[in-house]
Protein backbone atom coordinates (compact mmCIF):
# COMPACT_ATOMS: atom_id res chain seq x y z
CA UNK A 1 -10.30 -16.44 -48.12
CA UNK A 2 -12.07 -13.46 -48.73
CA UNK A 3 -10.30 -9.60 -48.46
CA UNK A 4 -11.51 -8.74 -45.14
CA UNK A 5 -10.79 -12.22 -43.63
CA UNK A 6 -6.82 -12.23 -45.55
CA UNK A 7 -6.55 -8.19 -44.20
CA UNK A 8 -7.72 -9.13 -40.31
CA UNK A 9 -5.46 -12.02 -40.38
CA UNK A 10 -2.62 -10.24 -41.44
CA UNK A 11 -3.28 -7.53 -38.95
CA UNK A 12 -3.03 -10.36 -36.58
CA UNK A 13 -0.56 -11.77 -37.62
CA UNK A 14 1.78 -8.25 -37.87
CA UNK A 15 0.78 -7.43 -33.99
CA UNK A 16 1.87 -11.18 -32.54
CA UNK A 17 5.01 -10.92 -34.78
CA UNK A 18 5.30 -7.04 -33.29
CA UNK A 19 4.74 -7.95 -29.62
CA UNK A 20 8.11 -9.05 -28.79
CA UNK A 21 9.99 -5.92 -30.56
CA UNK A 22 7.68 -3.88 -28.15
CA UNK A 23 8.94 -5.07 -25.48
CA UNK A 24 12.86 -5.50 -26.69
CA UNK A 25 12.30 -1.59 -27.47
CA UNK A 26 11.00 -1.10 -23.89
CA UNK A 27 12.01 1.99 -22.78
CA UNK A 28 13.58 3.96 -24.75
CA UNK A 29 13.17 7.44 -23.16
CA UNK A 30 12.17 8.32 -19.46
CA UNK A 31 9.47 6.61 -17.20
CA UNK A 32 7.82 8.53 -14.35
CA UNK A 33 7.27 6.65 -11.30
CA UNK A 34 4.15 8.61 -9.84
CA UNK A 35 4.22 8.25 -6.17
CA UNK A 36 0.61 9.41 -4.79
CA UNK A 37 2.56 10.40 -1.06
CA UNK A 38 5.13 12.81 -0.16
CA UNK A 39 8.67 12.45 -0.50
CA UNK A 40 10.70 11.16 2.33
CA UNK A 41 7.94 8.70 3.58
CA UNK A 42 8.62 5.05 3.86
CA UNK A 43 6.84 4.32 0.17
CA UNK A 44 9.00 6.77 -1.64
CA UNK A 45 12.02 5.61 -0.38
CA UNK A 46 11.05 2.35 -1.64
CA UNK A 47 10.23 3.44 -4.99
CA UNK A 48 13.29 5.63 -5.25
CA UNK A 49 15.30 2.22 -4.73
CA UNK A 50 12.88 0.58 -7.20
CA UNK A 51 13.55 3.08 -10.19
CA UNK A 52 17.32 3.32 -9.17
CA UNK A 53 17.57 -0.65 -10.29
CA UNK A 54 14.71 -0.09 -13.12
CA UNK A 55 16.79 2.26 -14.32
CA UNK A 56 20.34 0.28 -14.38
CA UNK A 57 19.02 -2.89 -15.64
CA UNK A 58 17.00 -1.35 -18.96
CA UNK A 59 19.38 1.50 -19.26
CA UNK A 60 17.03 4.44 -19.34
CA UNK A 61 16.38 6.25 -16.21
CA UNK A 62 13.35 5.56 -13.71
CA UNK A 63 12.21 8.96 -12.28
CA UNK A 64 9.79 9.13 -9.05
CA UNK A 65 7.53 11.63 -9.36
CA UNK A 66 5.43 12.78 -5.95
CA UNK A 67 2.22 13.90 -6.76
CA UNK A 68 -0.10 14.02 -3.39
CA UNK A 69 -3.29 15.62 -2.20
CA UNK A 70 -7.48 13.95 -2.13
CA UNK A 71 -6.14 10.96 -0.04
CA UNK A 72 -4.11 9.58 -3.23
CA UNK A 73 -6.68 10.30 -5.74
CA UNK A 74 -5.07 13.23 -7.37
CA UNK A 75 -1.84 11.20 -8.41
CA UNK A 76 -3.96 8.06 -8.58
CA UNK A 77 -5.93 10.02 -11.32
CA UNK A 78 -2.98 11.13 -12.88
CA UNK A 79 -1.78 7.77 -13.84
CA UNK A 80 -5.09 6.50 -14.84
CA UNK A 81 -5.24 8.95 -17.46
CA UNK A 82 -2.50 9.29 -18.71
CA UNK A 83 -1.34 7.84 -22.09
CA UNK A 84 -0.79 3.70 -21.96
CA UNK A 85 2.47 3.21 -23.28
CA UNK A 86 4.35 2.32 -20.29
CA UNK A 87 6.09 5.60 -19.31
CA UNK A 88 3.86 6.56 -16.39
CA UNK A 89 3.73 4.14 -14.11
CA UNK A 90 2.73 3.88 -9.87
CA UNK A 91 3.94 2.65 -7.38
CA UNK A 92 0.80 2.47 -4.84
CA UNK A 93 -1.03 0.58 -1.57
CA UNK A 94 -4.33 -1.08 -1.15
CA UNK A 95 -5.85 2.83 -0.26
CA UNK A 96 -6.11 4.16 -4.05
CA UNK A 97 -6.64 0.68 -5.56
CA UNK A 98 -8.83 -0.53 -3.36
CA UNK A 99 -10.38 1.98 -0.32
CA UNK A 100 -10.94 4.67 -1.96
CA UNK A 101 -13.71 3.11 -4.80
CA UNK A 102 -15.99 2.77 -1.16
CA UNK A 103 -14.14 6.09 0.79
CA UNK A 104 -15.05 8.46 -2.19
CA UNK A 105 -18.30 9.57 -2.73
CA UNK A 106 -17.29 10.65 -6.87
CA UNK A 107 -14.04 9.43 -7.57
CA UNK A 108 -12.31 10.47 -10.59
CA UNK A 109 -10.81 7.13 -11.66
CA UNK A 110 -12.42 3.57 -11.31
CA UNK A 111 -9.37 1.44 -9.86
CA UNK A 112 -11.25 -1.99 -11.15
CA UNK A 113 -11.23 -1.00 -14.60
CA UNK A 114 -8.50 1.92 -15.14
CA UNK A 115 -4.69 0.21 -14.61
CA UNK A 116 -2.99 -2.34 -15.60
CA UNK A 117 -1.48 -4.45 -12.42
CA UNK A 118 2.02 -4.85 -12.98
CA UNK A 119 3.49 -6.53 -10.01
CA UNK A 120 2.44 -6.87 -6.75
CA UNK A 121 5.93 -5.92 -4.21
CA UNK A 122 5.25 -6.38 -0.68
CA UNK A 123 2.47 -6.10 2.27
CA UNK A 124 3.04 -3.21 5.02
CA UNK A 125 1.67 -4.64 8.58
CA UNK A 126 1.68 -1.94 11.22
CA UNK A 127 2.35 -1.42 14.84
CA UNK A 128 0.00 -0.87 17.26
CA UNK A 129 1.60 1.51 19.78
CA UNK A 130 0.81 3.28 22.92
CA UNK A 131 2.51 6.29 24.27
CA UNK A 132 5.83 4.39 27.06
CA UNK A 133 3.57 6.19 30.19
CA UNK A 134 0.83 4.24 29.99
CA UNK A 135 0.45 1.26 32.35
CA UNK A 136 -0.41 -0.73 29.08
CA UNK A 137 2.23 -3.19 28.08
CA UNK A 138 -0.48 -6.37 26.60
CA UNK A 139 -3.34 -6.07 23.90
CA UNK A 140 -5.32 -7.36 26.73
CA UNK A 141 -4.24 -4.27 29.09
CA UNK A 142 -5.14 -1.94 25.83
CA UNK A 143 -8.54 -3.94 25.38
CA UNK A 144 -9.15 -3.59 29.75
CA UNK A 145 -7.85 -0.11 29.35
CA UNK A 146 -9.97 1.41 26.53
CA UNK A 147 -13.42 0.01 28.12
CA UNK A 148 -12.37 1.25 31.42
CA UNK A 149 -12.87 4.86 29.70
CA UNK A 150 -15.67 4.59 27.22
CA UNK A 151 -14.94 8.71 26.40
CA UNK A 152 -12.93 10.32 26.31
CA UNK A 153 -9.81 8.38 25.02
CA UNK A 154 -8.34 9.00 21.09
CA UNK A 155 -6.66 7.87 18.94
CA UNK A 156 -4.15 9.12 16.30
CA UNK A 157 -4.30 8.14 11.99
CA UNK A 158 -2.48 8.82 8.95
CA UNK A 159 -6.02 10.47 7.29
CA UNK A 160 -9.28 9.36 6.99
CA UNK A 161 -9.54 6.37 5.39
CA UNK A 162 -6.04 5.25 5.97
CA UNK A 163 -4.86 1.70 6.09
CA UNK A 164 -3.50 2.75 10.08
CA UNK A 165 -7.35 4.17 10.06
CA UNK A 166 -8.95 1.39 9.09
CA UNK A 167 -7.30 -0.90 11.40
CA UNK A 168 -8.14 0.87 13.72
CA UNK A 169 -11.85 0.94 13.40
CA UNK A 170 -11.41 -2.89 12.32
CA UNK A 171 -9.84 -3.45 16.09
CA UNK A 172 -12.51 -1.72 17.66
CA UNK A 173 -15.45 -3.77 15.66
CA UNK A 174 -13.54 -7.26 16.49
CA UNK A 175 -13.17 -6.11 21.12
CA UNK A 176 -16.51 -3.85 21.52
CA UNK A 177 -14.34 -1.13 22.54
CA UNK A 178 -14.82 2.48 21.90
CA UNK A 179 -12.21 5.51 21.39
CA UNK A 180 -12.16 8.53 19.02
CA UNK A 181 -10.79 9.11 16.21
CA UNK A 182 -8.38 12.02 15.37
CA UNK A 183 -6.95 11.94 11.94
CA UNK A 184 -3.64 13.33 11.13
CA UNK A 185 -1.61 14.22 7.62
CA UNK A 186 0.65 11.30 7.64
CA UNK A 187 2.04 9.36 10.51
CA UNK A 188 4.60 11.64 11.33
CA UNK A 189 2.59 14.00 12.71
CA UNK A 190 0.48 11.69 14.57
CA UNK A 191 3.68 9.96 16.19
CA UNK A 192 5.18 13.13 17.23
CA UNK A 193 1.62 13.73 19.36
CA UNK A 194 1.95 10.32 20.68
CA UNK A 195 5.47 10.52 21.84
CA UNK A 196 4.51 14.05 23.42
CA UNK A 197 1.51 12.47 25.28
CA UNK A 198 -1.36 14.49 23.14
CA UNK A 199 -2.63 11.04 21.93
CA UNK A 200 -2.63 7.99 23.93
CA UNK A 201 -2.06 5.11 20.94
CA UNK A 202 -1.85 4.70 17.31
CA UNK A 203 -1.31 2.08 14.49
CA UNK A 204 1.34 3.22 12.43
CA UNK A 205 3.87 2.07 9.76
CA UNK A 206 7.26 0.37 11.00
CA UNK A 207 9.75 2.44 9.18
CA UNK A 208 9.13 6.03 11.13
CA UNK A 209 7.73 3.89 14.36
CA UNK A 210 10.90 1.86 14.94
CA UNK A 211 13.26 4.43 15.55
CA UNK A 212 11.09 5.25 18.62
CA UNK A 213 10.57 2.13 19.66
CA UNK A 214 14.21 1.29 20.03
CA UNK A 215 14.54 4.84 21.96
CA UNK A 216 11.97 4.08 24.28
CA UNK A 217 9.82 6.92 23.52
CA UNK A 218 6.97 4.49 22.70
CA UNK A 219 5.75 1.14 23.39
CA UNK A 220 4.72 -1.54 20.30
CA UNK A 221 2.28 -3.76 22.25
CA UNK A 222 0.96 -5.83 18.14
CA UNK A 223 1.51 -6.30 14.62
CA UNK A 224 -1.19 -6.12 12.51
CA UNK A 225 -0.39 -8.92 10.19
CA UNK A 226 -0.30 -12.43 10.74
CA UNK A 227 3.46 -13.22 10.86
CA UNK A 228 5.74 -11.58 13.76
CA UNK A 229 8.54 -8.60 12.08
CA UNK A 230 12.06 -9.66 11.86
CA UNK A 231 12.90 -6.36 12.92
CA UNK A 232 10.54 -6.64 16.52
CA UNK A 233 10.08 -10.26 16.94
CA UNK A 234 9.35 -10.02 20.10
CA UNK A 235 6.12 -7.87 19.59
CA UNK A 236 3.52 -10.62 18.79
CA UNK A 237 0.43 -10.80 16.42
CA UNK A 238 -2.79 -9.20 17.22
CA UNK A 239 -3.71 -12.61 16.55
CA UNK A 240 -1.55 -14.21 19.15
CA UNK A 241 -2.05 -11.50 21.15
CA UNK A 242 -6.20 -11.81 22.40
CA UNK A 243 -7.75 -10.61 19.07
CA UNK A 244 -8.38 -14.27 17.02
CA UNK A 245 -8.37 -13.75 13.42
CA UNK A 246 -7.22 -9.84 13.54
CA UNK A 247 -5.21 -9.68 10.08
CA UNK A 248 -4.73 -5.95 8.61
CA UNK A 249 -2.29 -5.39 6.04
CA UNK A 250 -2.07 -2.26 3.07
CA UNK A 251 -0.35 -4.40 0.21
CA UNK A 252 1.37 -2.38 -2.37
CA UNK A 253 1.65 -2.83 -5.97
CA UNK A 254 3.14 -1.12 -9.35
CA UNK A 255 0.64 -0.60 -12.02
CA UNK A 256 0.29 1.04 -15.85
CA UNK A 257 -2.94 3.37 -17.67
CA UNK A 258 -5.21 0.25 -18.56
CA UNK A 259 -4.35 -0.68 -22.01
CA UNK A 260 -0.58 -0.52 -21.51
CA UNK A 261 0.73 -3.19 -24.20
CA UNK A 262 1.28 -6.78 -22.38
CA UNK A 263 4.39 -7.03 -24.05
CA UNK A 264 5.36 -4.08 -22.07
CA UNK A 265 3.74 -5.31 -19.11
CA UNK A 266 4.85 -8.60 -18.82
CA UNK A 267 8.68 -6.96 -18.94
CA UNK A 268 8.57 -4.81 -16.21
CA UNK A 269 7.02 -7.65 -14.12
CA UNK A 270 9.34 -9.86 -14.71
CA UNK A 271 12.55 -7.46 -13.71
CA UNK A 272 10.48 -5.48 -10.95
CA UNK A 273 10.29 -9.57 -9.59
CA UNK A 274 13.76 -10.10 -9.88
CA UNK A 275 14.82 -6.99 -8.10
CA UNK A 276 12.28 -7.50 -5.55
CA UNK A 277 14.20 -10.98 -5.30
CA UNK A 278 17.69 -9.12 -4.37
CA UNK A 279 19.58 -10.79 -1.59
CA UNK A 280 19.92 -6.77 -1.16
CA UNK A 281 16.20 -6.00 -1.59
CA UNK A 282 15.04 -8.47 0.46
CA UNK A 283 17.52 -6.99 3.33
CA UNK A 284 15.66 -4.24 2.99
CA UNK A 285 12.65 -5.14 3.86
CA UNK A 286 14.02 -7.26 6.88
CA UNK A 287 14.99 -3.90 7.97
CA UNK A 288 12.17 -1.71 7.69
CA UNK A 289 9.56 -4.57 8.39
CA UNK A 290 8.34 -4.74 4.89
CA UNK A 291 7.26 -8.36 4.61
CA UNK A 292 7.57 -10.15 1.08
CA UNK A 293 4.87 -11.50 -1.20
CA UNK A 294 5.38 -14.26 -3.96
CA UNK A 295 3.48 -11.59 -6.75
CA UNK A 296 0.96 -13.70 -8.78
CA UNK A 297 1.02 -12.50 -12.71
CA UNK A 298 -0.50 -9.28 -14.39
CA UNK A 299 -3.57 -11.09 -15.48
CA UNK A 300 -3.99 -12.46 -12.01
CA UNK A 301 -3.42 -9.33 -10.22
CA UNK A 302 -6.54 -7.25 -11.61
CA UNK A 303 -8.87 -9.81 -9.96
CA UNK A 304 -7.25 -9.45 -6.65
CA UNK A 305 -8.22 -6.00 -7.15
CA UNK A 306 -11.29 -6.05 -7.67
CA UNK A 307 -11.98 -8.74 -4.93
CA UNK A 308 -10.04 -6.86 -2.53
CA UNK A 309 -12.29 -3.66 -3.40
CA UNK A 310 -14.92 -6.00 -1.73
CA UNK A 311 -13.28 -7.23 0.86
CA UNK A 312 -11.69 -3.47 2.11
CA UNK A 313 -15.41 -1.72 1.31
CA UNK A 314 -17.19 -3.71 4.15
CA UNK A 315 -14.49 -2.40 6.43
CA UNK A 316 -14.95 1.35 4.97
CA UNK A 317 -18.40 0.56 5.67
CA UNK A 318 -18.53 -1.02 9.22
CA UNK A 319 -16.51 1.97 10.26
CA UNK A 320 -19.10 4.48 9.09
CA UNK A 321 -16.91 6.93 6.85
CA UNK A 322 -18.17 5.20 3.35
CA UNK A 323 -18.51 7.67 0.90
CA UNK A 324 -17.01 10.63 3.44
CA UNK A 325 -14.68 11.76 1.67
């Protein structure tokens, strides 16, 4: 064996027999939780109860950290460069790990190539809603009701680009129907207009919409996914509902800087999986309308990525807004 051949081999051999004291060291300090939305909103909250059980089972705490603004790419950018060691860390949806690489005409990060997929938690489906005045009460009333008024009728978003957004536009392509769009900052603000009667109908997610719904102030006519929400089980699938095939979800995910060790990786996936499998946990997401996903592993997760960057860019793209922002 010559020296170079003995050296790389015992390189090798010191990082394989180093790999599992990497992870048994795993954490010893702080991790930041970067959160690329503002605090209070349905995702936080979530990854506030995420890093409260992070931080109990590995004994170090878990901190969320909000850092918002450029549609997610600011904290999104953050994360992707910051150092890979597994103490920054996101918790995320499908718009900066997969919209944005088609929304953004120069954006700062690449999200094919510049994290490390961690675990993949849950899909959000959302609610298509109409203000409770409207003599809509069926998807087919909403379809009848929007080409009865080919101007003049809006609608209400989270932002350009968002997941509500894009559903949107995605409902529009799949029943020829026409209304205008009128983005908000977050679908807080965009409720509040609907329930006042400024807006006519929005998608939006279930945790702010269902206290509304259960107070009457508005009326849930679809889901956007294709199973029915424990919490509204009544409400049926666009699918069931006239529009064959309508299936919009944002799926959200936990991710590392690329190059984060695997050791380290393959830890936090496997307790982020067993919180996520909490008798408690799952409650949760009964409750807010969350629905559950069986995550695939790390290695797996950074192709569904990248092939949902695909998928997600030819609806950027049929709505007209690619590289808009």
């Amino acid at each position: 064996m010559t020296v170079k051949v003995w050296a790389a081999a015992l390189i090798a051999g010191s990082a394989a027999a180093s790999a599992p004291a990497v992870a048994q060291d795993y954490p010893n300090r702080q991790v930041t939780l970067v959160v690329p939305y503002a605090a209070g909103g349905g995702l936080d909250v979530f990854a506030r109860q995420l890093a409260q059980r992070l931080s109990e089972r590995l004994g170090k705490p878990f901190v969320v950290e909000n850092r918002t603004g450029a549609g997610t790419a600011i904290g999104s950018t953050y994360v992707a460069r910051a150092a890979p060691d597994g103490y920054t860390l996101m918790l995320g949806t499908s718009t900066p790990f997969a919209i944005n690489a088609t929304l953004h005409k120069n954006l700062p990060y690449d999200p094919g190539k510049d994290f490390a997929p961690i675990v993949l938690t849950s899909n959000a489906p959302f609610m298509l809603l109409v203000n409770e005045k409207l003599p809509v009460t069926s998807v087919t009333d909403w379809i009848k009701w929007v080409k009865a008024h080919p101007s003049g009728l809006s609608y209400g978003s989270a932002g350009p680009g968002s997941p509500q957004h894009l559903s949107m536009e995605l409902l529009k392509t799949m029943t020829g129907t026409t209304i205008l769009h009128v983005p908000y900052r977050g679908d807080a603000l965009a409720l509040n207009d609907l329930v006042a009667g400024h807006i006519p109908t929005q998608f939006a997610e279930p945790t702010p919409a269902l206290p509304l719904l259960r107070a009457g102030k508005v009326r849930a006519l679809a889901v956007s996914s294709t199973t029915r929400l424990p919490p509204v089980p009544d409400v049926p699938t666009l699918a069931e509902a006239g529009v064959p095939g309508f299936n919009f979800v944002s799926w959200q995910m936990i991710v590392a800087p690329a190059g984060t060790p695997k050791p380290v990786v393959d830890r936090l996936h496997r307790e982020l999986k067993a919180i996520i499998a909490l008798p408690e946990v799952q409650q949760e997401y009964v409750k807010t309308g969350r629905i559950a996903v069986d995550s695939p592993p790390p290695e797996e997760l950074l192709e569904f990525m990248r092939s949902e960057i695909v998928r997600l860019g030819k609806v950027v793209e049929s709505a007209g807004i690619a590289r808009s922002q």
